[in-house]
C-alpha atoms as a PDB file:
ATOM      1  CA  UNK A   1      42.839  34.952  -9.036  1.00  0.00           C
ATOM      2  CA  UNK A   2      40.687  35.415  -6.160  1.00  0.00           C
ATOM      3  CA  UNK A   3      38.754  32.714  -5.076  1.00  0.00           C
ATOM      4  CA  UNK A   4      35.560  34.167  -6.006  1.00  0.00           C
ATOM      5  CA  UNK A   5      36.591  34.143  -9.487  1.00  0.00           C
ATOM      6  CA  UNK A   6      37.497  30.493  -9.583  1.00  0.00           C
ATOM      7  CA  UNK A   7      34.577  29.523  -8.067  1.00  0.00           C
ATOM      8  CA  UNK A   8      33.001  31.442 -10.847  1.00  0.00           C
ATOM      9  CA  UNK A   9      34.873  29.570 -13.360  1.00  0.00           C
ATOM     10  CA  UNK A  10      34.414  26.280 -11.677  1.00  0.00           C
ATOM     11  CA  UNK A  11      30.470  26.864 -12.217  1.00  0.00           C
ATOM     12  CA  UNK A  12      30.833  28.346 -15.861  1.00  0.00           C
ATOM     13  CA  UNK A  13      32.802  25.193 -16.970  1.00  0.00           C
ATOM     14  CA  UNK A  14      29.840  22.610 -15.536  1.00  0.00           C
ATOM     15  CA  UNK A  15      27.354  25.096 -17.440  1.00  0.00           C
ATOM     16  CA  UNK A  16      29.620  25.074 -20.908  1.00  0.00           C
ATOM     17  CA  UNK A  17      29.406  21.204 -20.043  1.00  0.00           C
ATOM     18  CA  UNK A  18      26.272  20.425 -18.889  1.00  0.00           C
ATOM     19  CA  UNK A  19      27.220  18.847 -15.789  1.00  0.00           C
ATOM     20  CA  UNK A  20      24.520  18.912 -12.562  1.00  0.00           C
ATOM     21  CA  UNK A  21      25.136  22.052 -10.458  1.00  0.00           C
ATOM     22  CA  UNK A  22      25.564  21.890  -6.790  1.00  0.00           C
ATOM     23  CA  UNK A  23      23.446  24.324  -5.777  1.00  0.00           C
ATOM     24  CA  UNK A  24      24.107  25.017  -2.325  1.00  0.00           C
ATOM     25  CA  UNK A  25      27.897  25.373  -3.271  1.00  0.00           C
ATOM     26  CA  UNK A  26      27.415  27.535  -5.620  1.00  0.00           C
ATOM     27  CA  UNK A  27      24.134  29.576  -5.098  1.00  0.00           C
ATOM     28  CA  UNK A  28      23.427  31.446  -1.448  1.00  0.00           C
ATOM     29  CA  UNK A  29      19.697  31.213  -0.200  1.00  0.00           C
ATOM     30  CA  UNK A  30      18.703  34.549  -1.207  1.00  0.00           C
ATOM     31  CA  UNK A  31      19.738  33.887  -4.915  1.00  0.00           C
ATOM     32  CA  UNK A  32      18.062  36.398  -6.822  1.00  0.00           C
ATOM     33  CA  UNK A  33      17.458  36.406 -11.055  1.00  0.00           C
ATOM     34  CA  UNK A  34      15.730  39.007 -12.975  1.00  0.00           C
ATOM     35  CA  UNK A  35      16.772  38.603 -16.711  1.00  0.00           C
ATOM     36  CA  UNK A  36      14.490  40.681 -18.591  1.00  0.00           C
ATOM     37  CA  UNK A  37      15.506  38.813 -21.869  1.00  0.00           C
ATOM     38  CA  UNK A  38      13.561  35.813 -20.864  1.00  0.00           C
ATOM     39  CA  UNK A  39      10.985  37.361 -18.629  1.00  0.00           C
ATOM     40  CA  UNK A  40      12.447  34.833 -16.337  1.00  0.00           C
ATOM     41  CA  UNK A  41      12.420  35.794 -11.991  1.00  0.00           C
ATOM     42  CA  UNK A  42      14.045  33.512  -9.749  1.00  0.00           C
ATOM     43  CA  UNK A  43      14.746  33.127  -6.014  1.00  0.00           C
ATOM     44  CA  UNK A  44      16.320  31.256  -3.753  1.00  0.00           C
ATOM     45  CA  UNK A  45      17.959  27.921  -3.925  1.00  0.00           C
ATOM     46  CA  UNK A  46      14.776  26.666  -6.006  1.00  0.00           C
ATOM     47  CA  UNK A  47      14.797  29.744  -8.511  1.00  0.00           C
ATOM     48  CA  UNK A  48      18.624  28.635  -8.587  1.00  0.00           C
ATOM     49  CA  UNK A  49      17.793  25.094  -9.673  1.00  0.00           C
ATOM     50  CA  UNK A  50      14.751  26.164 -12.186  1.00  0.00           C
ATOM     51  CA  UNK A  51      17.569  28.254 -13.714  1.00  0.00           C
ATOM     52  CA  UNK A  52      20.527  25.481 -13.489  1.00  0.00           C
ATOM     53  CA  UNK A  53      18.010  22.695 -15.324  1.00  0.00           C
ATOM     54  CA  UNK A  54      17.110  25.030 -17.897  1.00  0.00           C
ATOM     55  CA  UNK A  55      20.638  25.916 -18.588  1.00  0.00           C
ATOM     56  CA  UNK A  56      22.215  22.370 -18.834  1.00  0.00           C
ATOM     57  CA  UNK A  57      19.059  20.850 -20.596  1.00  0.00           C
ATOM     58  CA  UNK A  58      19.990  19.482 -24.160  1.00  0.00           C
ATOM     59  CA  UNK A  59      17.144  22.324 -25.363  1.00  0.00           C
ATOM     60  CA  UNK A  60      19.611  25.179 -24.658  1.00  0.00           C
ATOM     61  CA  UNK A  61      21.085  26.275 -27.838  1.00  0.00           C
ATOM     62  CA  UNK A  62      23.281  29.457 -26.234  1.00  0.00           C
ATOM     63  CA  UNK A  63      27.201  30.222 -26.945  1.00  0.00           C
ATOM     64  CA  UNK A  64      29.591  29.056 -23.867  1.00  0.00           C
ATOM     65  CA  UNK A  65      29.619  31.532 -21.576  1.00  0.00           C
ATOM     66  CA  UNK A  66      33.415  32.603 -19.855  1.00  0.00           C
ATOM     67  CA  UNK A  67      34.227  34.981 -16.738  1.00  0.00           C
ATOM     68  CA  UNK A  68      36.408  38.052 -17.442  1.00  0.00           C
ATOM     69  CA  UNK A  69      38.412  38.395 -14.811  1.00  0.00           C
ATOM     70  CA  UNK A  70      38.865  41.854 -13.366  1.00  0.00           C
ATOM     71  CA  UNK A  71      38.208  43.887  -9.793  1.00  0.00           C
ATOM     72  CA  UNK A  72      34.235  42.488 -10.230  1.00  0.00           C
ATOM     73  CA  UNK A  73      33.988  39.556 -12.239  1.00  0.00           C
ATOM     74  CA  UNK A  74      31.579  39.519 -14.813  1.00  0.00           C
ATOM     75  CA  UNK A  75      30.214  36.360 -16.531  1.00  0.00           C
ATOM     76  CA  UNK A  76      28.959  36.856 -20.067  1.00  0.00           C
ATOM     77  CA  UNK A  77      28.938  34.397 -23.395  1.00  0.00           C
ATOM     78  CA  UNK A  78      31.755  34.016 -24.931  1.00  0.00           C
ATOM     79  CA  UNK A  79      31.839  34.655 -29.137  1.00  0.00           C
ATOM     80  CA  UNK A  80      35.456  33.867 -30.147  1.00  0.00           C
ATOM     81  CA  UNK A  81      34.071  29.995 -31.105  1.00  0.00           C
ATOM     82  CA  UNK A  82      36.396  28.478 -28.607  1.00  0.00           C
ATOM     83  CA  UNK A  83      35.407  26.769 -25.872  1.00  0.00           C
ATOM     84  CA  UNK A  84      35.731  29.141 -22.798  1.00  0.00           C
ATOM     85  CA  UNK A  85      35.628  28.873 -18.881  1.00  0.00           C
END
């Protein structure tokens, strides 16, 4: 596993847990989020954070999300019930 991929996991399994998220460990400075499902635009370590609170908060109702493993990993949420990281 490269070690892109287990950081990947690393930072899926604090999401899936709702643990704080080191930002600068995980997240470079020139973060960038455009996720047309929520309308939501982010940047940088503070679009980063905006996106890490809402994610952990006890208000987020989504399925665990998991990393699939391949030459570009890919994080999406995971529906076999199970918890996943």
């Amino acid at each position: 596993m490269s070690s892109q991929t287990a950081m990947l996991r690393e930072l899926i399994a604090r999401f899936n847990e709702r643990k704080p998220i080191e930002i600068e460990r995980y997240f470079t400075p020139d973060f960038e989020l455009d996720d047309p499902g929520s309308g939501a635009r982010r940047s940088g370590h503070e679009g980063a954070r905006a996106m890490a609170s809402a994610a952990t908060s006890s208000r987020f109702q989504a399925r665990p999300l998991k990393v699939v493993a391949g030459s570009t990993p890919v994080i999406c949420t995971d529906t076999s019930g199970r918890s996943a990281s």
